[in-house]
Protein backbone atom coordinates (compact mmCIF):
# COMPACT_ATOMS: atom_id res chain seq x y z
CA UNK A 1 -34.18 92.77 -130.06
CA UNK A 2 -31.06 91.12 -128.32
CA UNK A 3 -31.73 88.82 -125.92
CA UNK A 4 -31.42 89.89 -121.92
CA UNK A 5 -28.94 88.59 -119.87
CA UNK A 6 -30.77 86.25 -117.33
CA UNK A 7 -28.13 85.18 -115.48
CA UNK A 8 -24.48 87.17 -114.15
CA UNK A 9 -21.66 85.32 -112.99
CA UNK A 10 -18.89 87.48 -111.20
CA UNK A 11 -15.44 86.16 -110.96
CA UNK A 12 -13.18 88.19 -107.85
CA UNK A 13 -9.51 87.06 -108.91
CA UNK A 14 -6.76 88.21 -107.18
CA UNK A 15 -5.33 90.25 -109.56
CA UNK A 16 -8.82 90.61 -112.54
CA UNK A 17 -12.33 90.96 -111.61
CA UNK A 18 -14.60 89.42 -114.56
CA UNK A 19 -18.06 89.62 -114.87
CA UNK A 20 -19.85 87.32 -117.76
CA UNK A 21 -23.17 87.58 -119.12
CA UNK A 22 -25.61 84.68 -120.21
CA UNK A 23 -29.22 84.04 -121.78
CA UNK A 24 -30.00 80.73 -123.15
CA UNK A 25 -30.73 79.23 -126.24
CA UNK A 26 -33.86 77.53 -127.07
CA UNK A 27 -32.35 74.06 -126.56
CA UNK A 28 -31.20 75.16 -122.86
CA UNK A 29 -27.42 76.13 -123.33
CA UNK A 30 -26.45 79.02 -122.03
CA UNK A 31 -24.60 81.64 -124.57
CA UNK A 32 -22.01 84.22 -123.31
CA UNK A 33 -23.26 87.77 -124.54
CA UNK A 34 -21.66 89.71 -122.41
CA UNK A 35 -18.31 90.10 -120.50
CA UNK A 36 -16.21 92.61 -119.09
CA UNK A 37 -12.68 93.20 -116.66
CA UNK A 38 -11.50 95.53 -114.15
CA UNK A 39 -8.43 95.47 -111.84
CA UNK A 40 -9.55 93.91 -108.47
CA UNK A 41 -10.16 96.66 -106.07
CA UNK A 42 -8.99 94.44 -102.87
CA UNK A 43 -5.75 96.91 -102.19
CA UNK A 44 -7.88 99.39 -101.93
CA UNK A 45 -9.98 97.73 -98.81
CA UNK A 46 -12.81 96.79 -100.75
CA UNK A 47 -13.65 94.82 -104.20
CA UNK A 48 -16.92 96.47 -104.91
CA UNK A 49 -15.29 98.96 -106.97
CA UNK A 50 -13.52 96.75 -109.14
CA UNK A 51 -16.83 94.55 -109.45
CA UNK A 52 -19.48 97.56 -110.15
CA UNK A 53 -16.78 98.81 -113.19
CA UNK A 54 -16.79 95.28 -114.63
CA UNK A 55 -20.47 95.40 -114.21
CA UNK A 56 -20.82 98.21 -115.84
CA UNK A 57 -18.99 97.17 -119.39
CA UNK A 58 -21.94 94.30 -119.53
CA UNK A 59 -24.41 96.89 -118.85
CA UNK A 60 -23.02 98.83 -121.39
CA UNK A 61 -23.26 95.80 -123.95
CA UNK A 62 -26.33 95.53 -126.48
CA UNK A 63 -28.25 92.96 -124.46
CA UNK A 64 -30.38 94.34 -121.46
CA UNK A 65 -30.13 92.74 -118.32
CA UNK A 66 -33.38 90.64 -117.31
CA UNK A 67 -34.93 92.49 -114.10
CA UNK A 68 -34.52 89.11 -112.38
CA UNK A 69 -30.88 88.19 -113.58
CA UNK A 70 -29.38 85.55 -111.30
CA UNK A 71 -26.31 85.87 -109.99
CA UNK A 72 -23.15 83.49 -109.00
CA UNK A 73 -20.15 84.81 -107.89
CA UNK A 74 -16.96 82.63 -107.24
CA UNK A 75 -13.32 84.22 -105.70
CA UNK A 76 -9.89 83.82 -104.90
CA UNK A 77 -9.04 87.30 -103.55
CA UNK A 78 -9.28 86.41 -100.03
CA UNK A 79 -6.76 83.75 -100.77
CA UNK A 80 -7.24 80.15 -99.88
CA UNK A 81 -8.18 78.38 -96.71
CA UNK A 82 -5.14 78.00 -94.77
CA UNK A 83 -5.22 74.52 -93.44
CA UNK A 84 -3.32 71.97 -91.98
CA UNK A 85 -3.93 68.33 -92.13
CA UNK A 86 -3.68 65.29 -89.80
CA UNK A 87 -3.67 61.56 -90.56
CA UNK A 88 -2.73 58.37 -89.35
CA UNK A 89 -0.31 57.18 -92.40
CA UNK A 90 0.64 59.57 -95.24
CA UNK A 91 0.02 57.44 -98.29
CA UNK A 92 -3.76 56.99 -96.75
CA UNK A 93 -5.83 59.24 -94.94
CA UNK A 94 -3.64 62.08 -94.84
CA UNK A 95 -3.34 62.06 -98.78
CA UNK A 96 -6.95 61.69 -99.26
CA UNK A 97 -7.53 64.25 -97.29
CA UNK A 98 -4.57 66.70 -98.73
CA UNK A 99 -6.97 65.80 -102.30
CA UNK A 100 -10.23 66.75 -101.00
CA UNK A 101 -8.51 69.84 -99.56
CA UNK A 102 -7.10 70.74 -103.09
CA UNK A 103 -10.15 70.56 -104.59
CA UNK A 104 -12.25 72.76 -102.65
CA UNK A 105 -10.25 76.16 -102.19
CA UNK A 106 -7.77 75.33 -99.33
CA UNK A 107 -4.24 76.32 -99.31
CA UNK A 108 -2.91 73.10 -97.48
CA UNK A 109 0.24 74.21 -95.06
CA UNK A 110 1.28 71.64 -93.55
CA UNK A 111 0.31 67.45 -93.31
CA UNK A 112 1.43 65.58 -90.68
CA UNK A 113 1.09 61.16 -90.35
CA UNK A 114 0.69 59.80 -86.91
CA UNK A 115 0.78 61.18 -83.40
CA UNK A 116 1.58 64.75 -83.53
CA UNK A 117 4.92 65.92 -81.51
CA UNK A 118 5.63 68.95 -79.70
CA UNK A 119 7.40 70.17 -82.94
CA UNK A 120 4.28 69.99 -85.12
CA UNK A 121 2.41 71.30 -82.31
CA UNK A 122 4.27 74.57 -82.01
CA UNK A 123 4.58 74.67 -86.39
CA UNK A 124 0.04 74.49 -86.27
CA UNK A 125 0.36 77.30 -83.56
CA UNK A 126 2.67 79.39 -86.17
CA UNK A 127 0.54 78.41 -89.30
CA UNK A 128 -2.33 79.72 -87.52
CA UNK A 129 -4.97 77.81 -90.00
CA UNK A 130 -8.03 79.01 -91.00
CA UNK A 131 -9.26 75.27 -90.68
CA UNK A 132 -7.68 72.44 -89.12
CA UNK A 133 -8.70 69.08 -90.92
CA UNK A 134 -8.36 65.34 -88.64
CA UNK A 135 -8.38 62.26 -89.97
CA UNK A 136 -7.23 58.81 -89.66
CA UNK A 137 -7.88 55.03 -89.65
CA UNK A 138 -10.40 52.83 -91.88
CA UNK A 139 -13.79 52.35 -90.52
CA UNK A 140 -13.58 50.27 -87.38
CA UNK A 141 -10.08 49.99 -87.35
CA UNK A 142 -6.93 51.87 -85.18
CA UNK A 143 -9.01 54.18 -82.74
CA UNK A 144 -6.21 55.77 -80.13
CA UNK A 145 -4.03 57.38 -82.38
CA UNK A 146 -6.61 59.24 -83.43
CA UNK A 147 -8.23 60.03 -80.10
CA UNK A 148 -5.03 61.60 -78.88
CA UNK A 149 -4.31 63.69 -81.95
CA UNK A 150 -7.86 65.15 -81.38
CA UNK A 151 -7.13 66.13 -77.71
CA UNK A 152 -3.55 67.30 -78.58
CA UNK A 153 -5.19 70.33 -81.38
CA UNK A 154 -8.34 70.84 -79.26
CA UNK A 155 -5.36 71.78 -76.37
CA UNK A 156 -4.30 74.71 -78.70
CA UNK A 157 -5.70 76.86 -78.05
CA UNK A 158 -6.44 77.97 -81.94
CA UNK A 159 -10.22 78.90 -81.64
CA UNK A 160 -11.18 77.80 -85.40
CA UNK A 161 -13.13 75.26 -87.00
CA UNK A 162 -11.66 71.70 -86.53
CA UNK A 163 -13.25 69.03 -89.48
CA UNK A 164 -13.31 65.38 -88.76
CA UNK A 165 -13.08 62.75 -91.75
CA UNK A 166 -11.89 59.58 -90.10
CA UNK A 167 -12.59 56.70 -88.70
CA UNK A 168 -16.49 56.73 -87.84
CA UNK A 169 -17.30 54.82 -84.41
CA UNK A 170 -14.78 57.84 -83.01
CA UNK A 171 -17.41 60.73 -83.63
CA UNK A 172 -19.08 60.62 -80.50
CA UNK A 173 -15.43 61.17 -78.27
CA UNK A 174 -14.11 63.17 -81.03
CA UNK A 175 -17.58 65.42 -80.52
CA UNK A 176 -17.03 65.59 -77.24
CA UNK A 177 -13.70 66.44 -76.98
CA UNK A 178 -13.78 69.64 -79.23
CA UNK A 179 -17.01 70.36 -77.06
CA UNK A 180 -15.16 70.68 -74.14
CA UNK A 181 -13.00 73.37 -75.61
CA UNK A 182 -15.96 75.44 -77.33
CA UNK A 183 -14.53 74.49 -80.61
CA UNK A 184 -16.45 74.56 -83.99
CA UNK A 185 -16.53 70.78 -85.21
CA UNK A 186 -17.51 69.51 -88.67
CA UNK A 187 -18.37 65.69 -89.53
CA UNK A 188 -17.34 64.34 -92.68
CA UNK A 189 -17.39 60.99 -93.61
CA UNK A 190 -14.51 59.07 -94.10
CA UNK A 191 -11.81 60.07 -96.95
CA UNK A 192 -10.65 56.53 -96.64
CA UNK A 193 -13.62 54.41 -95.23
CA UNK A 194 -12.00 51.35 -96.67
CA UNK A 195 -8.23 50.25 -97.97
CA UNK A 196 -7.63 51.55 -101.07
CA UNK A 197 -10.89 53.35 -100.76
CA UNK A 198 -10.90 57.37 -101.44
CA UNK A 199 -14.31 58.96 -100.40
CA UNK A 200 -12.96 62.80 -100.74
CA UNK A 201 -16.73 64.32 -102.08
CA UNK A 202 -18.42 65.09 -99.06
CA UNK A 203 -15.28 66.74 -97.30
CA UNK A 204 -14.99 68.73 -100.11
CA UNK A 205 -18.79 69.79 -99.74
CA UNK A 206 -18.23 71.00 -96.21
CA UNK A 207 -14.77 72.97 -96.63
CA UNK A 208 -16.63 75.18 -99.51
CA UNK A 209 -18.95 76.02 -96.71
CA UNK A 210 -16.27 77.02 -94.51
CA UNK A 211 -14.50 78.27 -97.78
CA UNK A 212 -17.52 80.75 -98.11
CA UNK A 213 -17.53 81.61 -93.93
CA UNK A 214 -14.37 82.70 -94.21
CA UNK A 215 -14.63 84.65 -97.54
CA UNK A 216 -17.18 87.31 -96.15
CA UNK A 217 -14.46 88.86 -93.71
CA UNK A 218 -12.29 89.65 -96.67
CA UNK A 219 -12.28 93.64 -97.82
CA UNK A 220 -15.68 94.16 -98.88
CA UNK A 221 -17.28 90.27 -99.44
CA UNK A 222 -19.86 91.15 -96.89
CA UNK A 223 -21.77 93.66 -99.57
CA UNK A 224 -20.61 91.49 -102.62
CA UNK A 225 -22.05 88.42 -100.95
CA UNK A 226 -25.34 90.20 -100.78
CA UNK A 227 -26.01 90.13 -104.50
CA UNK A 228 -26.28 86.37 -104.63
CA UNK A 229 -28.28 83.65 -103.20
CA UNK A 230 -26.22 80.65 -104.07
CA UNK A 231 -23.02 81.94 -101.61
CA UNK A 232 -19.39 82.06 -103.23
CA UNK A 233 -17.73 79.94 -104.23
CA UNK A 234 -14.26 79.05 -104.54
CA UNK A 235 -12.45 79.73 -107.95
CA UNK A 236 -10.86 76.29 -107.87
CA UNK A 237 -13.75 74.44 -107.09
CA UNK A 238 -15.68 76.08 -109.49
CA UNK A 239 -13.21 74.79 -112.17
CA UNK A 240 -13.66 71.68 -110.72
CA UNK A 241 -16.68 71.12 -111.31
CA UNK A 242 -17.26 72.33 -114.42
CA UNK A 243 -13.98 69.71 -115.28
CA UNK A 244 -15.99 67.30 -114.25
CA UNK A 245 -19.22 67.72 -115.89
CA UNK A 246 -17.40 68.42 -118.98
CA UNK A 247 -15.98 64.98 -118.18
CA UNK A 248 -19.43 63.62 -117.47
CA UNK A 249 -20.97 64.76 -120.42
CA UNK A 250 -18.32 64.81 -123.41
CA UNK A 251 -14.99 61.88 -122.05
CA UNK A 252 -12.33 62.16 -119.99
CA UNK A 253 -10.28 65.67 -119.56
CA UNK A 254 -7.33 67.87 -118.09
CA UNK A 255 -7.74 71.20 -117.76
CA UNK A 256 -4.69 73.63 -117.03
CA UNK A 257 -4.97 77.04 -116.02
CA UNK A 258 -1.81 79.39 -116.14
CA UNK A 259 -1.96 82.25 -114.21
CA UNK A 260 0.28 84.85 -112.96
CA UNK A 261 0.67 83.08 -109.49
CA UNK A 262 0.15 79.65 -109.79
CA UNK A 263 -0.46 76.86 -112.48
CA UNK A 264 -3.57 74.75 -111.62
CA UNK A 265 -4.03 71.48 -113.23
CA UNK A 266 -7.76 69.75 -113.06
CA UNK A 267 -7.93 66.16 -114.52
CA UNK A 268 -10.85 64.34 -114.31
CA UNK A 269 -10.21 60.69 -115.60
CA UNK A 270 -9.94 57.34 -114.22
CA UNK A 271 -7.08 56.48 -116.46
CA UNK A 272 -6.25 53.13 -118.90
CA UNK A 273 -7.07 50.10 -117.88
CA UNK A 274 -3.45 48.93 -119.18
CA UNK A 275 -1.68 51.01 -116.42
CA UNK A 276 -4.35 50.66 -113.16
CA UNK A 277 -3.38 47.59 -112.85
CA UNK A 278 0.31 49.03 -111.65
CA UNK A 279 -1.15 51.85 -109.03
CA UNK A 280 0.98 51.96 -105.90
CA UNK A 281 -1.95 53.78 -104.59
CA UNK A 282 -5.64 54.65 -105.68
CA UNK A 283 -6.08 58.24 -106.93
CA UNK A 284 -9.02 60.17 -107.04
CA UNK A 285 -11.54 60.62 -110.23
CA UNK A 286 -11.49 64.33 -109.95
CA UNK A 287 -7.94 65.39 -108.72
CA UNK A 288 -6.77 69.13 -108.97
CA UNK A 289 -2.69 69.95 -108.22
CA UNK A 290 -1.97 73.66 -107.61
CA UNK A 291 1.72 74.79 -108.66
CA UNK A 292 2.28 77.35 -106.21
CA UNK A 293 5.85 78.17 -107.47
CA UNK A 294 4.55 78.18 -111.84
CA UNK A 295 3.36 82.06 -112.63
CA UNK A 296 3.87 83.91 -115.52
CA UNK A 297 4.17 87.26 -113.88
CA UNK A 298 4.73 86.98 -110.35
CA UNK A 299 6.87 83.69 -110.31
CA UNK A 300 8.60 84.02 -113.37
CA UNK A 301 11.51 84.05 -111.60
CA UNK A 302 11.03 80.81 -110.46
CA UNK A 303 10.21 78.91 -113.61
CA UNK A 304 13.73 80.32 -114.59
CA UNK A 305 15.13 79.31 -111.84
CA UNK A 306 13.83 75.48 -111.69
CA UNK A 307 14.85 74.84 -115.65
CA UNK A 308 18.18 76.79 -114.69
CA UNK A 309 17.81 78.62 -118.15
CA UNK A 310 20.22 81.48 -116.45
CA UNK A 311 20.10 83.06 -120.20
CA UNK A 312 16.85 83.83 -119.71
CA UNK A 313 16.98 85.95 -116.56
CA UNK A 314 17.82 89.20 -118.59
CA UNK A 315 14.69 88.70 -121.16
CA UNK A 316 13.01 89.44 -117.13
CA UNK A 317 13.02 93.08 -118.02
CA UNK A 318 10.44 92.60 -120.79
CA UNK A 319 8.09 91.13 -118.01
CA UNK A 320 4.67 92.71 -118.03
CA UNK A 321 1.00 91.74 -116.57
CA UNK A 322 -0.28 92.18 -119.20
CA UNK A 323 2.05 91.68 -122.26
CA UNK A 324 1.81 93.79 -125.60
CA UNK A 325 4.95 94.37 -127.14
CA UNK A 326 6.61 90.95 -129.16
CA UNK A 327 9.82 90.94 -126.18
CA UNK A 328 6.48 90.63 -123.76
CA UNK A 329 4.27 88.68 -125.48
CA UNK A 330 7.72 85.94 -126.42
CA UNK A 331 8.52 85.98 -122.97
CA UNK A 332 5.04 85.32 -121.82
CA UNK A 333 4.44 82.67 -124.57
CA UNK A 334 7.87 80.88 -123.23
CA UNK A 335 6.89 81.20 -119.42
CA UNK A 336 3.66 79.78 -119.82
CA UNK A 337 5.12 76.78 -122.09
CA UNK A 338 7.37 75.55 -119.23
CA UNK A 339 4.20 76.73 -116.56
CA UNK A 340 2.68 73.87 -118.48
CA UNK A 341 5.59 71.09 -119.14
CA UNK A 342 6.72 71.63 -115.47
CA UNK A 343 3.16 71.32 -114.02
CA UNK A 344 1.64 68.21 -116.67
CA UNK A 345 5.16 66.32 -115.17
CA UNK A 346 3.71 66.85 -111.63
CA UNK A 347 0.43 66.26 -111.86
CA UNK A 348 0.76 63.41 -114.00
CA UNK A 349 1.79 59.60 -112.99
CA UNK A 350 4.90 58.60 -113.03
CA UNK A 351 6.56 55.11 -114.15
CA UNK A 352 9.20 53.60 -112.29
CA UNK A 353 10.87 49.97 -111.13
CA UNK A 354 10.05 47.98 -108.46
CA UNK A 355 12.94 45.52 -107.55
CA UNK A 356 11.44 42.96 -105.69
CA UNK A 357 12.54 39.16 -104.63
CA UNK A 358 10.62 37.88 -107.41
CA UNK A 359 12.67 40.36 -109.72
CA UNK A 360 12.10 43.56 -111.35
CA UNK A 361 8.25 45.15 -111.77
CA UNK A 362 6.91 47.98 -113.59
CA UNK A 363 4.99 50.37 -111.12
CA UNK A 364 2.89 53.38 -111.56
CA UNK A 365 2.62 55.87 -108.66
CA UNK A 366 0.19 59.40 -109.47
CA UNK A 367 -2.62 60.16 -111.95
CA UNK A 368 -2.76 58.51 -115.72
CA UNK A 369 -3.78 61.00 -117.96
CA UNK A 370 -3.38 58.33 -120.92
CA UNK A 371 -7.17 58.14 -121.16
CA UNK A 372 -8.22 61.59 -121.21
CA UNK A 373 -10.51 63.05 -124.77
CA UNK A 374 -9.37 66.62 -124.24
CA UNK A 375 -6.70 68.78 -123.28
CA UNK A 376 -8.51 72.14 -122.03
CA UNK A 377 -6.28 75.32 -121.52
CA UNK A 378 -7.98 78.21 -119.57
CA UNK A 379 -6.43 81.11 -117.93
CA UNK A 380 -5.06 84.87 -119.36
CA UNK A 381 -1.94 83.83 -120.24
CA UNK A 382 -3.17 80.39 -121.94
CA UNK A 383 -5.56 82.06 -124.61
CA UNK A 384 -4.54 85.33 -124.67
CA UNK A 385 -1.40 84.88 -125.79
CA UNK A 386 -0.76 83.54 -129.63
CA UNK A 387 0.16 79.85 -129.56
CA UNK A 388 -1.86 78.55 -126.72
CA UNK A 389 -3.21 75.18 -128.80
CA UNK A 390 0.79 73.91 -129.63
CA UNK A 391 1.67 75.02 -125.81
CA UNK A 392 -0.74 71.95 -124.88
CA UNK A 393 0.27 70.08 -128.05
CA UNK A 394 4.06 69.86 -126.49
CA UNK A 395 2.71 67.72 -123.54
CA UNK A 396 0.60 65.13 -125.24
CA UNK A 397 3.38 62.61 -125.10
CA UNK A 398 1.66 59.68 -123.95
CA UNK A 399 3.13 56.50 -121.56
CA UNK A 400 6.78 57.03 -121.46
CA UNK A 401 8.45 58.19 -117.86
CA UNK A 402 4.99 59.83 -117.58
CA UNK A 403 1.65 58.83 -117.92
CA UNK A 404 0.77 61.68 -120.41
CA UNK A 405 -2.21 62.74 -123.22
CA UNK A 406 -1.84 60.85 -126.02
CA UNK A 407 -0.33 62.32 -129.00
CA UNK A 408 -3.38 64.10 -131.26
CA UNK A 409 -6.00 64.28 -128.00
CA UNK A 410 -7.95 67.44 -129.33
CA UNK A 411 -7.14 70.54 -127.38
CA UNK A 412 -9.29 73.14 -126.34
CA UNK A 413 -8.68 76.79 -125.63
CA UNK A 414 -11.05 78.69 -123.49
CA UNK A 415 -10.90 81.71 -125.45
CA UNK A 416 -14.09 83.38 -124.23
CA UNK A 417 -12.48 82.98 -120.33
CA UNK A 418 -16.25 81.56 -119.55
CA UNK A 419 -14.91 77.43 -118.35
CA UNK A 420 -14.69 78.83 -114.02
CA UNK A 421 -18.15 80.97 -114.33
CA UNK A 422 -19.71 78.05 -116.22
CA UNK A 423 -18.87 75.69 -112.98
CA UNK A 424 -20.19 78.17 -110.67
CA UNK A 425 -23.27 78.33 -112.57
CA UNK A 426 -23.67 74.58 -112.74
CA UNK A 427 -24.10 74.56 -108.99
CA UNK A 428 -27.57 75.19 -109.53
CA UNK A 429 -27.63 74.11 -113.20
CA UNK A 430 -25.57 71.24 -114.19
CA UNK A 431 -27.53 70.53 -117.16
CA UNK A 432 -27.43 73.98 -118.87
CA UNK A 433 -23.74 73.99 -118.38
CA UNK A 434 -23.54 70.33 -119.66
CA UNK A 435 -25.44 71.52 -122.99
CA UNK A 436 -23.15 74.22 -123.46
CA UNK A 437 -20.27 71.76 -123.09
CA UNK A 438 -21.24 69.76 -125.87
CA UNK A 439 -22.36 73.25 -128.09
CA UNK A 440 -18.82 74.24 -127.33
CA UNK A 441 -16.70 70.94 -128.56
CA UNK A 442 -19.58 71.02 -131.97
CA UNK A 443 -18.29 73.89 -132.93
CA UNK A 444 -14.55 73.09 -132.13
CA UNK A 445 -14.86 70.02 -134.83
């Protein structure tokens, strides 16, 4: 007798709805018997069809589903938070905060450093965020700034949620302030409570609550929300987190995800201790980067355009979703290699020269991935393509210009499409999803 399915996760991309079915094993892993994909239905005004025929295939599968299967349910359909972010100095709070926004679903619009000008005033009123994030100054330090940046976007007029992340003796007249206006206000603590300090964890916590707010107004969340317990969660911080419990529990990894619309990156390391010592700037354990302009379908245009392979354009005609012929599945296979150079080259740190009065010095400015155990690919167009493990290969390079993978870190290829519904599971079991982590790498070696 097969075992039953005890717990569903339901993935609502923006493009594929995927539904995956787990029991677990005796040791407390959990093991994938079931999956299944439909187009999401969100065109149509409402993803519930796309979700019940995904459903559907796992019901159809040979293991029953356990009368009380759990399920977790993370999306992207709605799109991202739009949000803007204010700081007091760029390469402090209003980075940290732009990191904690990356991580937790938001689509960050704009970020503005210092006292905000008519300009920027008029550009937030345009944007029209979903969430408007304010933060600024170490604890106890620069206080007025601050102060009049709150009263400036609480003047707005924009009736949506405002989060606060900075300095903390400024709660109480930040509170009030919003208060006055009948605005929704969220307190965070500090993304930079001290100088080269980043604290980014519990903002991230309170824009996947907002994250999940604003998710049940899109087409047809309301009734898909209803079939879970544990809320939704968003797809990119439920790769995130299961990056960094993979990190936790087997070393040090990057995880890229090629889609048709973006190229994600996930690294959670804290890099070598060779280069820390060079950081301009501290960077996050747990950082995520989000190529907005690096798709294999709907931006292949643009990967063209940025390695100004003009050649290539015509091959454009052989572009397909979902590839099948060889012309599709080469041109897929070549978009998704650069998806991959073009976004490690980003994400990763970068080497460079400081001239100084003492004379030249070797600086590092962005995220060392020189440490990391594993190279993860995830993502259609990653592993189902033919070639996916040398497409990671190419950018384990190690330190040259950038602070790459060393050459030979094993790669990984999530073949089964299971690494995002693993990290929404682990929101309510981290251990289970740790165990299957390590059940996954024993069988890779």
């Amino acid at each position: 007798m097969p075992e039953p399915i005890c717990i569903l996760t339901i993935e609502v991309g923006s493009t594929i709805t995927k539904v995956n079915g787990f029991y677990r094993s005796q040791h407390g892993a959990l093991v994938q018997a079931a999956q299944g994909f439909a187009p999401t239905s969100i065109t149509q005004g409402d993803v519930m069809p796309g979700v019940e025929l995904a459903m559907q295939q796992v019901k159809d599968g040979a293991n029953p589903l356990d009368p009380e299967v759990e399920i977790f349910i993370n999306s992207s359909a709605a799109g991202g938070l739009r949000m803007t972010v204010h700081g007091l100095t760029y390469n402090m709070t209003a980075r940290a905060a732009r990191e904690a926004a990356l991580g937790a679903g938001a689509i960050v619009k704009k970020v503005t450093a210092g006292l905000l000008d008519e300009f920027e005033l008029s550009e937030i009123r345009q944007i029209h965020p979903n969430i408007i994030l304010l933060a600024g100054g170490v604890d106890y330090g620069e206080k007025e700034t601050v102060l009049e940046n709150a009263r400036r976007i609480a003047n707005l007029g924009l009736q949506v949620p405002v989060v606060y992340a900075g300095n903390r003796v400024l709660r109480q007249p930040i509170t009030e302030i919003f208060k006055t206006q009948d605005i929704d206000l969220l307190i965070a603590d500090n993304v930079f409570p001290e100088v080269d300090v980043l604290n980014i964890e519990p903002l991230r916590r309170i824009i996947h609550e907002v994250f999940n707010r604003h998710i049940i107004h899109a087409p047809g969340m309301a009734r898909l929300g209803e079939l879970t317990r544990h809320g939704i969660l968003p797809t990119p911080g439920a790769v995130l987190l299961a990056s960094e419990l993979f990190a936790e529990e087997v070393g040090d990894c990057v995880v890229f995800d090629v889609g048709g619309a973006t190229t994600d990156v996930h690294s959670v390391t804290d890099g070598s201790q060779e280069w820390s010592l060079k950081l301009l700037e501290p960077e996050p354990r747990a950082k995520r980067t989000v190529e907005g302009d690096l798709g294999v379908y709907v931006n292949a245009k643009h990967i063209i355009e940025i390695v100004q392979d003009w050649e290539s354009e015509d091959r454009l005609a052989d572009l397909q979703a979902i590839p099948v012929t060889d012309k599709q599945l080469e041109l897929t296979h070549w978009l998704c290699t650069k998806a991959v150079e073009i976004s490690a080259r980003r994400h990763a740190a970068q080497v460079t020269d400081l001239y100084t009065p003492s004379g030249r010095k070797q600086v590092v400015k962005g995220k060392d991935l020189t440490a990391v155990k594993r190279v993860i690919g995830t993502g259609g167009a990653l592993t189902r393509v033919t070639g996916g493990v040398e497409i990671l290969q190419r950018v384990c390079t190690g330190a040259g210009k950038y602070l790459l993978p060393q050459p030979g870190t094993p790669i990984l290829l999530d073949d089964a499409y299971r690494f995002s519904a693993l990290g929404t599971i682990a929101q309510k079991y981290p251990d289970e999803v740790k165990s299957t982590f390590v059940d996954w790498v024993r069988k890779e070696i």
